[in-house]
N, C-alpha and C. Protein backbone atom coordinates (compact mmCIF):
# COMPACT_ATOMS: atom_id res chain seq x y z
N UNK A 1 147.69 55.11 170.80
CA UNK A 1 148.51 55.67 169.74
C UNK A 1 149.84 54.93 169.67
N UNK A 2 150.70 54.59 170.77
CA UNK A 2 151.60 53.90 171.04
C UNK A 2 151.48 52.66 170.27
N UNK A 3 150.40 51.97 170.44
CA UNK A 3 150.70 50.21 169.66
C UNK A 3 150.30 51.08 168.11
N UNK A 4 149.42 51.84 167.80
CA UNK A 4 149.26 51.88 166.30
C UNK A 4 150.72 52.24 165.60
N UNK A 5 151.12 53.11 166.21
CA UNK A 5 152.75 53.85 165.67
C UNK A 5 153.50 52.94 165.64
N UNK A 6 153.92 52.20 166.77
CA UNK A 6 154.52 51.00 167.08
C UNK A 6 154.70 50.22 165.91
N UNK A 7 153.13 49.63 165.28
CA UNK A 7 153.30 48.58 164.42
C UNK A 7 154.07 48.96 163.06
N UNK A 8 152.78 50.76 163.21
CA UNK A 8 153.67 51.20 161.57
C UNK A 8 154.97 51.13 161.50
N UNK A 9 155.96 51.29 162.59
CA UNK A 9 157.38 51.71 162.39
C UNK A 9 157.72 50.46 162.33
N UNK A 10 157.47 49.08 162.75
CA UNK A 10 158.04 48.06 162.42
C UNK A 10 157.78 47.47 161.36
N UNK A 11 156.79 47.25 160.61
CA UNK A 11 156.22 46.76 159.57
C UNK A 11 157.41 47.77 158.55
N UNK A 12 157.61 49.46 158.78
CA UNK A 12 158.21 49.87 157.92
C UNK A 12 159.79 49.63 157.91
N UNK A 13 160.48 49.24 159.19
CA UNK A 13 161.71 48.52 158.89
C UNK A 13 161.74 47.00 158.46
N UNK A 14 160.51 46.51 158.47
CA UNK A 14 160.87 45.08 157.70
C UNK A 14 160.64 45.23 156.04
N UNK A 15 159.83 46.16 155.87
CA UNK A 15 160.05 46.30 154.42
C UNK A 15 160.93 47.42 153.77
N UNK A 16 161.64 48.09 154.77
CA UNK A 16 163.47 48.11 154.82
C UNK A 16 163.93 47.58 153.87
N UNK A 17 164.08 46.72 154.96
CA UNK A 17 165.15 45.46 154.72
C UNK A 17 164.60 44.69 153.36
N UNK A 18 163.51 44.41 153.24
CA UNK A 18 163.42 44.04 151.52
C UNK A 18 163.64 45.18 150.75
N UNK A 19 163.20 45.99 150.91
CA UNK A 19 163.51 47.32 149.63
C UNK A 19 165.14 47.36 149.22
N UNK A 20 165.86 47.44 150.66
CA UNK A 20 167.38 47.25 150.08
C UNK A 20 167.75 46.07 149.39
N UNK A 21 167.25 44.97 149.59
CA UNK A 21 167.97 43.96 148.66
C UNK A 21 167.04 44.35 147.64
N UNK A 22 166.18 44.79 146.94
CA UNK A 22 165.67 45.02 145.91
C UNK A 22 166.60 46.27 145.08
N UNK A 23 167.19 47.07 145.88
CA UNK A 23 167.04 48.42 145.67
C UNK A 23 169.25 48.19 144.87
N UNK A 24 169.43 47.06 145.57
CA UNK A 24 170.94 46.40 145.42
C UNK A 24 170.81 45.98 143.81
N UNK A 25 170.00 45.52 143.53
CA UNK A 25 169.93 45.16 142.27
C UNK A 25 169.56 45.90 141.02
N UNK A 26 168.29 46.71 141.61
CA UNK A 26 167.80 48.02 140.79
C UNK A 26 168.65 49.23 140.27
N UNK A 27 169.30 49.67 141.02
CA UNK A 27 169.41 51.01 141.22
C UNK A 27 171.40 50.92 140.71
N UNK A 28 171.77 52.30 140.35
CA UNK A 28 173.29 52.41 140.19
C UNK A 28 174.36 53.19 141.71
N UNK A 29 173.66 52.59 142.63
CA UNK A 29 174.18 52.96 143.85
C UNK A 29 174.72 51.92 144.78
N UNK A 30 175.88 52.44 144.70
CA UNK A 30 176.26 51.42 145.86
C UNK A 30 176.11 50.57 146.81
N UNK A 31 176.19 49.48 146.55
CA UNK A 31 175.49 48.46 148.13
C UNK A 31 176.26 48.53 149.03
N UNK A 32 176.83 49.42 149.74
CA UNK A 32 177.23 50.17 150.64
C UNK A 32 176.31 51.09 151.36
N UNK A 33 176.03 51.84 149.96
CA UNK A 33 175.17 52.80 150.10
C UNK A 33 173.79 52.59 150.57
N UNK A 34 173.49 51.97 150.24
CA UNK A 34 171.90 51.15 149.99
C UNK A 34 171.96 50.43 151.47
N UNK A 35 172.87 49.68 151.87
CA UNK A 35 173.28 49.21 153.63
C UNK A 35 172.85 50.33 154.49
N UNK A 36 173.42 50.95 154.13
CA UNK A 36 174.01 52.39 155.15
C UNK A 36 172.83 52.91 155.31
N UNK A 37 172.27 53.80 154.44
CA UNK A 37 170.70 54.51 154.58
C UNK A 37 169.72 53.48 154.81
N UNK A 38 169.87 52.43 153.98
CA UNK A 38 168.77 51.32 154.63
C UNK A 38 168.94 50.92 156.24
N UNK A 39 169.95 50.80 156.66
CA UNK A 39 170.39 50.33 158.03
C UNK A 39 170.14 51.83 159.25
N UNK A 40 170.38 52.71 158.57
CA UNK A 40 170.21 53.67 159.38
C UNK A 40 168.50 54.19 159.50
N UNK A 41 168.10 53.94 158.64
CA UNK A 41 166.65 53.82 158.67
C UNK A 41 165.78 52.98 158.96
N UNK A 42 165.97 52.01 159.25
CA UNK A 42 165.29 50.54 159.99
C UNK A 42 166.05 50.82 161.83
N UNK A 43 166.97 50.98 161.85
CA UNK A 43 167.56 51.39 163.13
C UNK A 43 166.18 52.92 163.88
N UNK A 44 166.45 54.03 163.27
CA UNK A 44 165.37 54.81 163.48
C UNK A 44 163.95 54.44 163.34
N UNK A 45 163.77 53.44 162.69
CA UNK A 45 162.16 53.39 162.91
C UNK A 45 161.76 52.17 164.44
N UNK A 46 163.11 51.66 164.03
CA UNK A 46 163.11 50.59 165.54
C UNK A 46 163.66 51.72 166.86
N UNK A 47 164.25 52.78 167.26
CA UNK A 47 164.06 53.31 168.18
C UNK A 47 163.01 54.51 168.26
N UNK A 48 162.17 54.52 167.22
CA UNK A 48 161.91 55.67 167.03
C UNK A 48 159.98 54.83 168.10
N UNK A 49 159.89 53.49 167.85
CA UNK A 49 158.92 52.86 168.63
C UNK A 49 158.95 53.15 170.37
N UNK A 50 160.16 53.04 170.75
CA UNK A 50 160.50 53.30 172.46
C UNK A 50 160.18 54.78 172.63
N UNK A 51 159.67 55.61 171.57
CA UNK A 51 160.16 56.87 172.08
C UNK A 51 158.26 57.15 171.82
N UNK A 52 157.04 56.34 171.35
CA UNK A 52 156.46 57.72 171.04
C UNK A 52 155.73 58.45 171.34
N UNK A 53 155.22 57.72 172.66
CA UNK A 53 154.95 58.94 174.07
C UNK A 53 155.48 60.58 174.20
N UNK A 54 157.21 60.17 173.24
CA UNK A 54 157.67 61.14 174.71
C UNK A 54 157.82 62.33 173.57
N UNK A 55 157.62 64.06 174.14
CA UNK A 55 157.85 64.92 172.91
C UNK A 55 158.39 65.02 171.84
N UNK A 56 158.32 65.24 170.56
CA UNK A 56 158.62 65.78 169.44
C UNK A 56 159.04 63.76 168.94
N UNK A 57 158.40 63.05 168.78
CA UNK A 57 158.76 61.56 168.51
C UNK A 57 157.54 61.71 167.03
N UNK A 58 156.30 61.97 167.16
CA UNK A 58 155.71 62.53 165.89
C UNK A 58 156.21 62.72 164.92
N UNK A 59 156.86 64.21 165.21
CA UNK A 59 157.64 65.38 164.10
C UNK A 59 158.69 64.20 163.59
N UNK A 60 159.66 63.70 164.66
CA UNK A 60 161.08 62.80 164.32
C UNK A 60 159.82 62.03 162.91
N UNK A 61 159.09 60.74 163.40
CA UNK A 61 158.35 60.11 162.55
C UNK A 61 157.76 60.69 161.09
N UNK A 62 157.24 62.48 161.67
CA UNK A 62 156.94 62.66 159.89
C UNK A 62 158.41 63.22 159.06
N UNK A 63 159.49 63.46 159.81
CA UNK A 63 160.77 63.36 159.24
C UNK A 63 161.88 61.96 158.74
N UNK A 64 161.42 60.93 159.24
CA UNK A 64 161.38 60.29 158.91
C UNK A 64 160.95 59.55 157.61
N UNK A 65 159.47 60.02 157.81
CA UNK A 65 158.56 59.48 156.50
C UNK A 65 159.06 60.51 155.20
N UNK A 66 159.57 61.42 155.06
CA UNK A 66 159.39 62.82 154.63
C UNK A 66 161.19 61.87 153.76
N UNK A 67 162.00 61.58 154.75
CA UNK A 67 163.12 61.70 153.90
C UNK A 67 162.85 59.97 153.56
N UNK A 68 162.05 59.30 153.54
CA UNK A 68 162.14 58.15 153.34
C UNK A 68 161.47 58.20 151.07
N UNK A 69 160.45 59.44 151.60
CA UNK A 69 159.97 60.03 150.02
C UNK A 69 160.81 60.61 149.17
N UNK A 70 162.05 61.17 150.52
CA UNK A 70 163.02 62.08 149.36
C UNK A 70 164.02 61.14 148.55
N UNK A 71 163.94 59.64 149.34
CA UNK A 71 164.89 58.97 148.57
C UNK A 71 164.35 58.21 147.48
N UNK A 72 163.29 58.67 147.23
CA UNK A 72 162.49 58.26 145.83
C UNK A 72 163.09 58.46 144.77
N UNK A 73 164.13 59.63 144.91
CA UNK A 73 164.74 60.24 143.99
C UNK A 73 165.53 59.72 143.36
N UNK A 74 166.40 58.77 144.41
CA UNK A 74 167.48 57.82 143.61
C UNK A 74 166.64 56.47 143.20
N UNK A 75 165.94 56.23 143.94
CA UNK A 75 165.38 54.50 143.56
C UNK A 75 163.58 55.35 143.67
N UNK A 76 163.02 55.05 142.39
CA UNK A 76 161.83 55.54 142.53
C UNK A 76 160.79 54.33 143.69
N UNK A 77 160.80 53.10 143.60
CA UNK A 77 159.83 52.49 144.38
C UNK A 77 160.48 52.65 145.77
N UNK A 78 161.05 53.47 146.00
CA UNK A 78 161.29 53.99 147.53
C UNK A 78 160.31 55.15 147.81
N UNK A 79 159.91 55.68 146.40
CA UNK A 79 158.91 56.76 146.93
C UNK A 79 157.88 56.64 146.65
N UNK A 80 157.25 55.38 146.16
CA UNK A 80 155.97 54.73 146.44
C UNK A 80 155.83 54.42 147.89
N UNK A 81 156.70 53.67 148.46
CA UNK A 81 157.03 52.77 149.60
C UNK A 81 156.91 53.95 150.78
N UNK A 82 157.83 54.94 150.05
CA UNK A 82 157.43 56.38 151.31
C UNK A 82 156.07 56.88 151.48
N UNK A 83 154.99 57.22 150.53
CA UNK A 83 153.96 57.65 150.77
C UNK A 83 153.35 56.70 151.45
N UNK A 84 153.00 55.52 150.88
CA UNK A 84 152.08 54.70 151.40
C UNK A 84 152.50 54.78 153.04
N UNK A 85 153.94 54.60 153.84
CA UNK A 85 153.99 54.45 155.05
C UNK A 85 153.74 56.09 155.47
N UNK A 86 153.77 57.23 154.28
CA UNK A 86 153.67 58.37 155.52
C UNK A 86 151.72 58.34 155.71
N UNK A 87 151.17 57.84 154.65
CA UNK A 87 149.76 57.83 154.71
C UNK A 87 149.46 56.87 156.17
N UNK A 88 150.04 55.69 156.53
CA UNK A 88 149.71 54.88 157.74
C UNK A 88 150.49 55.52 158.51
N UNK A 89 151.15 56.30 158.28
CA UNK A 89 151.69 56.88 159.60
C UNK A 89 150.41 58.29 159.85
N UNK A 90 149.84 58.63 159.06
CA UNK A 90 149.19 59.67 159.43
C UNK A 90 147.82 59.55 159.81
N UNK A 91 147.29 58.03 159.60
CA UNK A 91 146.44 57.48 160.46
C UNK A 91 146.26 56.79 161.92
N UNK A 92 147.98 56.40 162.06
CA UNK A 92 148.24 55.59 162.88
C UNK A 92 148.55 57.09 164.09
N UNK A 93 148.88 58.21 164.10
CA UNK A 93 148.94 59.44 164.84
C UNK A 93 147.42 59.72 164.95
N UNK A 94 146.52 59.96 163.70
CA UNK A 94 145.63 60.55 163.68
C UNK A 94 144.36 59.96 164.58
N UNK A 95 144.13 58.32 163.87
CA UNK A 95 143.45 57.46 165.19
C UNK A 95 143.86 56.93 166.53
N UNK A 96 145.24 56.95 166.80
CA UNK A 96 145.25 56.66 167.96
C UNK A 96 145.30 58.09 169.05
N UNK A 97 145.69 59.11 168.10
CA UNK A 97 145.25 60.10 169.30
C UNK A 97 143.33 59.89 169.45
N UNK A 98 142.81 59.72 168.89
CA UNK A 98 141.43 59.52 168.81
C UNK A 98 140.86 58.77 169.81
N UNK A 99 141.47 57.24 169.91
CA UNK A 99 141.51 56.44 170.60
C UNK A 99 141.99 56.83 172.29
N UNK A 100 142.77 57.38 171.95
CA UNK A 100 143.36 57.74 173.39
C UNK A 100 142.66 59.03 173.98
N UNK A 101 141.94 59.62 173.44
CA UNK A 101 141.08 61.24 174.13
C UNK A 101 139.67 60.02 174.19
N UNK A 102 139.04 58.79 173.46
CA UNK A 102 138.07 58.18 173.86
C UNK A 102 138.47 57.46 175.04
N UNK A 103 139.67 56.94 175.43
CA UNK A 103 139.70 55.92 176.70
C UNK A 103 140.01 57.01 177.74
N UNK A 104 140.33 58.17 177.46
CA UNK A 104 140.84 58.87 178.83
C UNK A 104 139.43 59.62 179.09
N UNK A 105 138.31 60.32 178.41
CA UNK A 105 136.93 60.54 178.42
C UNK A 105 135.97 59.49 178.99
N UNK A 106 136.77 58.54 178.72
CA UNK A 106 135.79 56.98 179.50
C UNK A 106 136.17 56.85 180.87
N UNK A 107 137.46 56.83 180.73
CA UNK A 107 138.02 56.80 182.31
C UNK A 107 137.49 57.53 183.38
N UNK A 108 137.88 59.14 182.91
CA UNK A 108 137.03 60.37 183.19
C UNK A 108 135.61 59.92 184.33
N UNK A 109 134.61 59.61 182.95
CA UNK A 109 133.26 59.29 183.07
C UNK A 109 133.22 58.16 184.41
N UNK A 110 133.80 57.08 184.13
CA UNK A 110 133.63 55.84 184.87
C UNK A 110 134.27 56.56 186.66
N UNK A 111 134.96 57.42 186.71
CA UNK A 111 135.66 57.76 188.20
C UNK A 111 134.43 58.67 188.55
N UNK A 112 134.12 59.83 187.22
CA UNK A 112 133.05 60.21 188.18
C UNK A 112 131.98 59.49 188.84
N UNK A 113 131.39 58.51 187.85
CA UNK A 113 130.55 57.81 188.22
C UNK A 113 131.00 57.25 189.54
N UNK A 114 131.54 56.43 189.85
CA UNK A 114 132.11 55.79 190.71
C UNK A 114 132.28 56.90 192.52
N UNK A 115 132.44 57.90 192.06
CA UNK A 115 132.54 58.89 192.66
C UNK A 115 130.93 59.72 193.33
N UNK A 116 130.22 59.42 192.93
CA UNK A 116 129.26 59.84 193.20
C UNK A 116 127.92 59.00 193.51
């Protein structure tokens, strides 16, 4: 689950960082503004990777994705850009927990075996 989350959150701060220079030109908001939430949101998706082992790093991630849709509001292809990453984010939770109850069931299996 770790490398799937991992990738989503980086892939989604590099297309960050293009959305704001897109979003600089588009939109009647400040490129200040557009820095700031863009920067603070590529920052969270880059620590939000070290964390997603550890409790409530999920929830942070679908809050994340959640206000990344709400800023659709000011720049609409931010809330294209939001679904599509909360959809890979909800695969990237959904199969790697999958993945991870199959390798720890294998593990399982292989000690008993080994064991007996």
């Amino acid at each position: 689950m770790r490398t799937l989350c991992s990738s989503t959150l980086i892939g989604e701060a590099f297309l960050l960082l293009f959305a704001a220079c897109v979003a600089m030109r588009l939109s009647s908001v400040s490129t200040a503004t557009v820095w700031i939430v863009s920067g603070i949101a590529m920052a969270l998706c880059l620590a939000l990777c070290g964390m997603i082992n550890r409790p409530g790093a999920v929830q942070i991630g679908w809050a994340l994705q959640i206000g990344l849709i709400a800023t659709g509001f000011v720049l609409p292809t931010m809330f294209g850009l939001g679904v599509v990453f909360a959809g890979l984010w909800w695969c990237s939770v959904h199969y790697g927990r999958k993945v991870d109850t199959f390798k720890a069931a294998r593990a399982a299996a292989e000690a008993q075996a080994a064991a007996a």
